[in-house]
N, C-alpha and C. Protein backbone atom coordinates (compact mmCIF):
# COMPACT_ATOMS: atom_id res chain seq x y z
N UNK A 1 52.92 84.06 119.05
CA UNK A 1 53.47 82.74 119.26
C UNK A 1 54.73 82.55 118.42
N UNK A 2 54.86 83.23 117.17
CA UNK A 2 55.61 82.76 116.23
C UNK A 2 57.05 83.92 116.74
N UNK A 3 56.84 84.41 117.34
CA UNK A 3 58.02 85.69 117.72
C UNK A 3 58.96 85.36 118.96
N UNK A 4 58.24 84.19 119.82
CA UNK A 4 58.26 83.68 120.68
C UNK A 4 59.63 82.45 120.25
N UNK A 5 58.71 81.65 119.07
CA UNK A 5 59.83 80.38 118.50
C UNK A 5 60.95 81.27 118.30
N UNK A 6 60.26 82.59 117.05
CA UNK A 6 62.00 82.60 116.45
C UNK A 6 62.88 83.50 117.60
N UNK A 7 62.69 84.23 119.17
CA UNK A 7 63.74 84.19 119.91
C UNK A 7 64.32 82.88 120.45
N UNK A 8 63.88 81.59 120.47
CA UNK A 8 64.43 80.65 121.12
C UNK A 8 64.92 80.78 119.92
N UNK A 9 64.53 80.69 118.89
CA UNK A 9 65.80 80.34 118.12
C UNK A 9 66.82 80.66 117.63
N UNK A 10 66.78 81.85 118.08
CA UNK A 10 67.77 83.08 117.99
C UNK A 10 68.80 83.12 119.17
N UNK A 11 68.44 82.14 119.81
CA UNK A 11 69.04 82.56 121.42
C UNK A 11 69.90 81.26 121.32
N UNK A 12 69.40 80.16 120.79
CA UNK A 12 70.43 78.82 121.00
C UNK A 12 71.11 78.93 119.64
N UNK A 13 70.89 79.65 118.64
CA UNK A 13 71.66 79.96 117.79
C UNK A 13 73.58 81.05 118.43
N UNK A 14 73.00 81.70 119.23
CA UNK A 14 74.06 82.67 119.48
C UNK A 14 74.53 81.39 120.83
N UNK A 15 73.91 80.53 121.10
CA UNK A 15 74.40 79.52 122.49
C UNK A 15 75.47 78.56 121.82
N UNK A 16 75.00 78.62 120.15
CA UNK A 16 75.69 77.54 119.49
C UNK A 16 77.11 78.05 119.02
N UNK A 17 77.11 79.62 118.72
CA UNK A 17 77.90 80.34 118.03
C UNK A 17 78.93 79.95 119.18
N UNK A 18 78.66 80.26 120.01
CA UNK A 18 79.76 80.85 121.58
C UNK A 18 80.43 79.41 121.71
N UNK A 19 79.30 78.46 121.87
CA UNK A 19 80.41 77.32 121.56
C UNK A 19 81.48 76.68 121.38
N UNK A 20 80.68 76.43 119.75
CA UNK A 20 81.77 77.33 118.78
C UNK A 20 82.89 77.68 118.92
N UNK A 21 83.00 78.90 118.94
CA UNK A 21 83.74 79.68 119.27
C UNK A 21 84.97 79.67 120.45
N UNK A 22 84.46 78.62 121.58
CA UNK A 22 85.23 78.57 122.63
C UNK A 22 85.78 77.03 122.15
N UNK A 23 85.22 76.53 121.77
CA UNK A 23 85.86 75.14 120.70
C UNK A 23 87.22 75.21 120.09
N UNK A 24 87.07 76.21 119.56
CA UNK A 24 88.31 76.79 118.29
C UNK A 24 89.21 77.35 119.79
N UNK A 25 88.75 78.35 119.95
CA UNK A 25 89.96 79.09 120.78
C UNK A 25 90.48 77.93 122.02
N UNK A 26 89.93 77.02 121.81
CA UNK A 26 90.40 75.70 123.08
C UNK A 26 91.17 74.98 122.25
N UNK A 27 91.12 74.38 120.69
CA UNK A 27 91.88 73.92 119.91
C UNK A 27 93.30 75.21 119.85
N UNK A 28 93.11 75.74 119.71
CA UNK A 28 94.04 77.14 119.10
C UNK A 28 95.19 77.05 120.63
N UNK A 29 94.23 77.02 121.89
CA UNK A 29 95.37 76.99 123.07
C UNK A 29 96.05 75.68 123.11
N UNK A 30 95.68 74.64 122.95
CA UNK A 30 95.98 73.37 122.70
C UNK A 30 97.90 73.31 121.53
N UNK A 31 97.44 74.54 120.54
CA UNK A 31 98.19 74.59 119.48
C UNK A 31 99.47 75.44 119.98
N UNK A 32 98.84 76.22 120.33
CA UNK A 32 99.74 77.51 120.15
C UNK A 32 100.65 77.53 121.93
N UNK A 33 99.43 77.39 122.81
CA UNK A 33 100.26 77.49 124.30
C UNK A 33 99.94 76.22 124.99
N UNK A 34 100.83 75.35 124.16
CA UNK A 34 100.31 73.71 124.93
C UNK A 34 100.76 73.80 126.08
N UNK A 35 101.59 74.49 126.81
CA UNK A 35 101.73 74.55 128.26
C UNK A 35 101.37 74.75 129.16
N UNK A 36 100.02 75.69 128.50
CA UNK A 36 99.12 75.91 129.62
C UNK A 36 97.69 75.42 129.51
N UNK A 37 97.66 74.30 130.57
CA UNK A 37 96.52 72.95 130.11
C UNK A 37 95.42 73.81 130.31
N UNK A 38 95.30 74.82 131.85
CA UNK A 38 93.70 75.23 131.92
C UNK A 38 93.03 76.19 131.23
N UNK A 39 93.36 76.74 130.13
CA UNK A 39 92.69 77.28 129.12
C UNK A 39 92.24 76.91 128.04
N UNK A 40 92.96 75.59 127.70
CA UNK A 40 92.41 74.40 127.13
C UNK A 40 91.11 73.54 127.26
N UNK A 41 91.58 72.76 128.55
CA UNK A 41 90.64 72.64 129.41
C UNK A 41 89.31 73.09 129.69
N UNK A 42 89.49 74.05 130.00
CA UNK A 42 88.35 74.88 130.64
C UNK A 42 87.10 75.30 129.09
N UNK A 43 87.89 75.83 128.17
CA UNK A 43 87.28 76.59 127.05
C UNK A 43 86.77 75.35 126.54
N UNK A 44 87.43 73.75 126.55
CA UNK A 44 86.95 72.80 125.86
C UNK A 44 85.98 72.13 126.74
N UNK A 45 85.70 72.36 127.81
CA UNK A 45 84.42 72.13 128.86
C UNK A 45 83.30 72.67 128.93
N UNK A 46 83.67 73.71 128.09
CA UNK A 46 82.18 74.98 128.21
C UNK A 46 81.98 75.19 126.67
N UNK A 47 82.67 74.64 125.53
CA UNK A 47 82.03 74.43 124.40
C UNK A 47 81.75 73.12 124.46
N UNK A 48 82.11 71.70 125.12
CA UNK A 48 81.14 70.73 124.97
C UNK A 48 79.84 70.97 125.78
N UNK A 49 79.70 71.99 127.20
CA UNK A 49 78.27 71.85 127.63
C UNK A 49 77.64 72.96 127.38
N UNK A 50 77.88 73.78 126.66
CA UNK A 50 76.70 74.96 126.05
C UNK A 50 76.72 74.09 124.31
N UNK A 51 77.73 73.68 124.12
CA UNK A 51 77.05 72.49 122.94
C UNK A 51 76.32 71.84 122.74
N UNK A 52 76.48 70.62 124.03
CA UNK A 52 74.94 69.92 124.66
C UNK A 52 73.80 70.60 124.40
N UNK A 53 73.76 71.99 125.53
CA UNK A 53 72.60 72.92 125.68
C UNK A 53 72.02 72.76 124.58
N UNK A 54 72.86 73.90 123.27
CA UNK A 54 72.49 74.06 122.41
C UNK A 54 72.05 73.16 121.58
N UNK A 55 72.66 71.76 121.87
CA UNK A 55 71.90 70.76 120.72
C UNK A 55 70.41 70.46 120.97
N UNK A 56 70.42 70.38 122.46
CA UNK A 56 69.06 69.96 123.17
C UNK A 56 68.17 70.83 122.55
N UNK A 57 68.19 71.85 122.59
CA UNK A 57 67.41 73.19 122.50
C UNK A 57 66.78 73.18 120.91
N UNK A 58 67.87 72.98 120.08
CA UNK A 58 67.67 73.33 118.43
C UNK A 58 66.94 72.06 117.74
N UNK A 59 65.73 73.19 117.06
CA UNK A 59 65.50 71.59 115.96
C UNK A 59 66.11 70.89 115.36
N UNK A 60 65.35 69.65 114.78
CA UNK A 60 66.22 69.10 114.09
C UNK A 60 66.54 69.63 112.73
N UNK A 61 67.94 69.62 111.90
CA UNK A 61 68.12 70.15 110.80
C UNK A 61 68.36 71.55 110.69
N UNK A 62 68.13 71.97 112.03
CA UNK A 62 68.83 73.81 112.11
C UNK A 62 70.63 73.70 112.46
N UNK A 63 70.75 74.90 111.28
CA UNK A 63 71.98 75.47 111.44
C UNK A 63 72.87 75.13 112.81
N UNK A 64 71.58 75.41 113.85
CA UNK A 64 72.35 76.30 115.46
C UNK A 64 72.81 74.54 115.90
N UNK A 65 72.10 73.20 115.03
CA UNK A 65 72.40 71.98 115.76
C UNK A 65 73.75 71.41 115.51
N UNK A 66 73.67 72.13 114.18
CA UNK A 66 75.05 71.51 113.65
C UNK A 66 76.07 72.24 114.21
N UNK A 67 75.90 73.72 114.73
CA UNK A 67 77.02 74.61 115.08
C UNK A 67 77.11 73.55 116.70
N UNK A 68 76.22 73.21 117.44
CA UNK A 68 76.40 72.32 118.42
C UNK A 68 77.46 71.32 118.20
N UNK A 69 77.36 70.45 117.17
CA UNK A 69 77.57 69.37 117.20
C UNK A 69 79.41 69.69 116.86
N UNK A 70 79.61 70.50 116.29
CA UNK A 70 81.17 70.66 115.89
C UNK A 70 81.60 71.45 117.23
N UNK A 71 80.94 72.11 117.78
CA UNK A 71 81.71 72.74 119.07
C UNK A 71 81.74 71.31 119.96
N UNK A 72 81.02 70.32 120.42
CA UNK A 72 80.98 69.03 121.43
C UNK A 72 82.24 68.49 120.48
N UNK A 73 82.28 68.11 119.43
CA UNK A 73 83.12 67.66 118.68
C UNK A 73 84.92 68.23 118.98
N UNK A 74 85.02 69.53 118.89
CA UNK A 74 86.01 70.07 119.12
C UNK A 74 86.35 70.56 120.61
N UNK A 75 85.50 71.03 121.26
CA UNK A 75 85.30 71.25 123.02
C UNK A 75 86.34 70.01 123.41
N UNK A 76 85.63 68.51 122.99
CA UNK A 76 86.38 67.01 123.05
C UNK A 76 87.99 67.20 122.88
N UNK A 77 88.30 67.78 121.75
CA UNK A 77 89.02 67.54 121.10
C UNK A 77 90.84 68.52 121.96
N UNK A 78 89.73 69.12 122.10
CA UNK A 78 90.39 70.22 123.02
C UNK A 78 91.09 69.46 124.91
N UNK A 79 90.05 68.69 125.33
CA UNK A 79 90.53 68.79 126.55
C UNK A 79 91.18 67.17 126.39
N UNK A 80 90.98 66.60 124.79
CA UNK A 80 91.66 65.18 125.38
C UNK A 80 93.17 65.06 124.48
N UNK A 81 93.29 65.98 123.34
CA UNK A 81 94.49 66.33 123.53
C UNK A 81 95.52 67.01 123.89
N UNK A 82 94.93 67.73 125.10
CA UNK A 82 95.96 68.26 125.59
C UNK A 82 96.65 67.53 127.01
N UNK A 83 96.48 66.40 127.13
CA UNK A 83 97.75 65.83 127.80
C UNK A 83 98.70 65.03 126.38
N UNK A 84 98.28 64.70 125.60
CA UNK A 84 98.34 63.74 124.38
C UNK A 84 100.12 64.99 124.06
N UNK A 85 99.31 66.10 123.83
CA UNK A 85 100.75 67.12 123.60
C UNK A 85 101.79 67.31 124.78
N UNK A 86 101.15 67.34 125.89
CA UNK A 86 102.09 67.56 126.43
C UNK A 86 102.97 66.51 127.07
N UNK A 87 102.61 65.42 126.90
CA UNK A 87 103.39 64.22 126.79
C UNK A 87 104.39 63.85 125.82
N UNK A 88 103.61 64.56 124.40
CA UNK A 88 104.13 65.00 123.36
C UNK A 88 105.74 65.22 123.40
N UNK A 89 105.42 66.84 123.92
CA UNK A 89 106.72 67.60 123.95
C UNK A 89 107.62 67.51 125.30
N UNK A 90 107.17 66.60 126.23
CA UNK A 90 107.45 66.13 127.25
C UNK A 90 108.77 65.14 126.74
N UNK A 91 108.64 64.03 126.29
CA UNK A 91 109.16 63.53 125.09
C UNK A 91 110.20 64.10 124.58
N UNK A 92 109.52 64.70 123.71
CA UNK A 92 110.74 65.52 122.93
C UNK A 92 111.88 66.07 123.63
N UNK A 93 111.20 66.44 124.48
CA UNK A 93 112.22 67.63 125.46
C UNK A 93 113.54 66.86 126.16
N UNK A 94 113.24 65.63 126.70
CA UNK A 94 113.88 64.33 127.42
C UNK A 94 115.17 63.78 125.78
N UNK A 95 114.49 63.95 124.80
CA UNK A 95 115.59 63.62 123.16
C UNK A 95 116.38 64.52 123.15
N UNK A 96 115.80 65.78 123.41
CA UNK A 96 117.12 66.49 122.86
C UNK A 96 117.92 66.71 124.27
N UNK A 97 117.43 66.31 125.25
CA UNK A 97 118.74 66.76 126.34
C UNK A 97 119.41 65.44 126.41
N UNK A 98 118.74 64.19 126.04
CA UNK A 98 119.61 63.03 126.11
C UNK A 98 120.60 63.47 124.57
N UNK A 99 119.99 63.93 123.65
CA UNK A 99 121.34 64.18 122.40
C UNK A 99 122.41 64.81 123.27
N UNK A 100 121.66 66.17 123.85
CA UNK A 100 122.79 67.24 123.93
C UNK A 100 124.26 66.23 124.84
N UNK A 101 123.15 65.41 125.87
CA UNK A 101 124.46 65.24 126.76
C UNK A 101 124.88 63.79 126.49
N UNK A 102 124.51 63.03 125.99
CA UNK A 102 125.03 62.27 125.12
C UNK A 102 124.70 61.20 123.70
N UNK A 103 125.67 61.82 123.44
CA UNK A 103 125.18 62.05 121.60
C UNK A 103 125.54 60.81 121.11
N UNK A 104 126.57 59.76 121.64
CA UNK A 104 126.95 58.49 121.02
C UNK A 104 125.92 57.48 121.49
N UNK A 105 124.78 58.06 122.32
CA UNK A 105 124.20 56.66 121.99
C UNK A 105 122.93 56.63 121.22
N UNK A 106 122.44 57.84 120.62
CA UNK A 106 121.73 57.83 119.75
C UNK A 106 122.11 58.22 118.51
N UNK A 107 121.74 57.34 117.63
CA UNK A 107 122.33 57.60 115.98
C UNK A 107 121.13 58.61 115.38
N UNK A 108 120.40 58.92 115.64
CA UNK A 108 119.56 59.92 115.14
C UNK A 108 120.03 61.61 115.59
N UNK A 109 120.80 61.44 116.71
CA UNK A 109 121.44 62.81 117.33
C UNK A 109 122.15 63.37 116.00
N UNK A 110 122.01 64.38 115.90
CA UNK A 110 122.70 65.61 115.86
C UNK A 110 124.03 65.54 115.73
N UNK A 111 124.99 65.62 115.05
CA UNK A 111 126.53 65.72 115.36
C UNK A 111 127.34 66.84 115.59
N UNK A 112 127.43 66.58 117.14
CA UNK A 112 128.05 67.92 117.90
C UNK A 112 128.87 68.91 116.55
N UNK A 113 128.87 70.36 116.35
CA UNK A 113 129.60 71.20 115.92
C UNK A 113 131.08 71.34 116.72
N UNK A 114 131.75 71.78 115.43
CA UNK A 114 133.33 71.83 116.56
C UNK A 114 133.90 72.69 115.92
């Protein structure tokens, strides 16, 4: 019976890891290749619902709940800022071509080189 618990618990432990794991690398695409939303997306969809899983699954006060709870946490974090950035640099992108092409009506521009 007791060999039985500790594979479930061995099993939503590695459910929690992967998470996890797809948490970060969904923050990390978010960071690094904000341009490309569905890897974001996607990695931050499948660490909030094998997060879930895994929370459901794990006792209370185990390791594997808390590894849940920061992957749902970050999974989140992952798919709701990535329009947030790319609106972001959306933004940005619209400043510097209004500097480049005209520079007298913003006083924060840049002063053309000559």
């Amino acid at each position: 019976m007791s060999t039985e618990i500790d594979s479930s618990a061995g099993r939503t432990e590695r459910v929690a890891l992967g998470a996890l794991i797809c948490a970060i690398l969904g923050v990390a695409a978010v960071v690094v290749a904000y341009w490309l939303v569905l890897p974001a997306v996607v990695l931050g969809l499948v660490a909030v619902v094998l997060g879930v899983i895994a929370r459901r699954r794990s006792a209370p006060g185990a390791q594997a709940r808390d590894l849940a709870t920061a992957a749902v946490c970050l999974g989140a974090v992952a798919m709701l800022f990535t329009p947030v950035v790319i609106m972001h640099t959306s933004g940005a992108e619209d400043w510097g071509r209004d500097c480049a092409l005209r520079p007298e009506q913003d006083p924060n521009c840049p002063k053309p080189v000559r």
